[in-house]
C-alpha atoms as a PDB file:
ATOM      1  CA  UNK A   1      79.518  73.213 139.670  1.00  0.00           C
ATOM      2  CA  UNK A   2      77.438  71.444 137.139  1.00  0.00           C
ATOM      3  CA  UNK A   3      76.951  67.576 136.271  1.00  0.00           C
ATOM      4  CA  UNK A   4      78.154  68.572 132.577  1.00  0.00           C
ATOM      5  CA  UNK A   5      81.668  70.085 133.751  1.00  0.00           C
ATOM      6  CA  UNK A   6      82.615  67.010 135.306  1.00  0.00           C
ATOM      7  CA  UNK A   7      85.481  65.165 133.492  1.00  0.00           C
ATOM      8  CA  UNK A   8      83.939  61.667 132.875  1.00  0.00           C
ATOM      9  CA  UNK A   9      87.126  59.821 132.901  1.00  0.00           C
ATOM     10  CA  UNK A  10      87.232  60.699 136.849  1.00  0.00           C
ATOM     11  CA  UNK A  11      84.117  59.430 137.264  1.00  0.00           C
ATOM     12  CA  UNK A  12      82.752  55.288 137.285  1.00  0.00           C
ATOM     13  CA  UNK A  13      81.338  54.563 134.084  1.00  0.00           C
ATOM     14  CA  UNK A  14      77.650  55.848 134.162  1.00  0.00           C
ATOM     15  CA  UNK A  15      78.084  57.704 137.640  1.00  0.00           C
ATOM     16  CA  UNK A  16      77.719  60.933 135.902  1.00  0.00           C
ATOM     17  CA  UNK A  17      73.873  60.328 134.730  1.00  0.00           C
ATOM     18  CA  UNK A  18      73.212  59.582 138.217  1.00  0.00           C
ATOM     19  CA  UNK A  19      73.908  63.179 139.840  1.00  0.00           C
ATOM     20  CA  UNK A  20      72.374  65.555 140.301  1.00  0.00           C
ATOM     21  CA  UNK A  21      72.410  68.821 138.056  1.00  0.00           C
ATOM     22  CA  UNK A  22      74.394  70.935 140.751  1.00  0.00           C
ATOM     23  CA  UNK A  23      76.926  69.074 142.796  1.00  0.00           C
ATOM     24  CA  UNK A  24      79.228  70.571 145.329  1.00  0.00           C
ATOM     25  CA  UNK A  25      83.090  69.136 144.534  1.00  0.00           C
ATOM     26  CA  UNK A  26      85.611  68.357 147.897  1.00  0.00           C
ATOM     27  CA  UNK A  27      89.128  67.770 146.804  1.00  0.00           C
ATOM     28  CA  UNK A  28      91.453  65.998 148.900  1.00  0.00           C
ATOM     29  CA  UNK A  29      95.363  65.656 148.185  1.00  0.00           C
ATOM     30  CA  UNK A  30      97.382  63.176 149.712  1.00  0.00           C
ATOM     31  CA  UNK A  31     101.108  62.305 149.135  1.00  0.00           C
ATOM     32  CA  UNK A  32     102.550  59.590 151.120  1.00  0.00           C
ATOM     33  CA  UNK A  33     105.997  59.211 152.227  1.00  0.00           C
ATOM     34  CA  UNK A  34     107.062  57.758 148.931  1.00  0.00           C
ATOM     35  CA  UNK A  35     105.900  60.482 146.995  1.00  0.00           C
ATOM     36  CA  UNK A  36     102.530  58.937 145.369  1.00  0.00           C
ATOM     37  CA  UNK A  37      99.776  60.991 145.233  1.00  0.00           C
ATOM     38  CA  UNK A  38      96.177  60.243 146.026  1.00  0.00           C
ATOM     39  CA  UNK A  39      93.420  62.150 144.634  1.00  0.00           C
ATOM     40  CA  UNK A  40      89.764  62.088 146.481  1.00  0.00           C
ATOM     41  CA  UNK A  41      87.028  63.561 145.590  1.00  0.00           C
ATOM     42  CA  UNK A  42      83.688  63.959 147.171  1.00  0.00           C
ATOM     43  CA  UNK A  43      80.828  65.098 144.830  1.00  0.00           C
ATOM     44  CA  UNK A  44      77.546  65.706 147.060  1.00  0.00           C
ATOM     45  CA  UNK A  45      74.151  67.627 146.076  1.00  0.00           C
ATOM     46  CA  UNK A  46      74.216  71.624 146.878  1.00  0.00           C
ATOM     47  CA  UNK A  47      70.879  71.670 148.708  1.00  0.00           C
ATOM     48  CA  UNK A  48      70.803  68.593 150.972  1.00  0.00           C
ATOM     49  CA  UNK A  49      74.725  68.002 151.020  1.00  0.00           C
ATOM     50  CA  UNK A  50      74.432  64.040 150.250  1.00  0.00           C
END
């Protein structure tokens, strides 16, 4: 996807400036025994995957 689709209220303030112009998005889901989910999400660059 593209730095500008990015929803900046996931993001730290400023983060999204940072990025590069394609990233490739990982989501992770995790609900814990009480029902609270966690949302993770790891944003790396398409061609060197960092």
């Amino acid at each position: 996807m593209e730095r500008e689709e990015l929803d900046e209220a996931t993001l730290p303030v400023g983060a999204k400036k940072q990025l590069p112009k394609l990233v490739m998005t990982h989501l992770y889901l995790y609900v814990d025994g009480e029902a609270n989910e966690y949302v993770l999400y790891l944003l790396t660059d398409v061609t060197s995957q960092q």
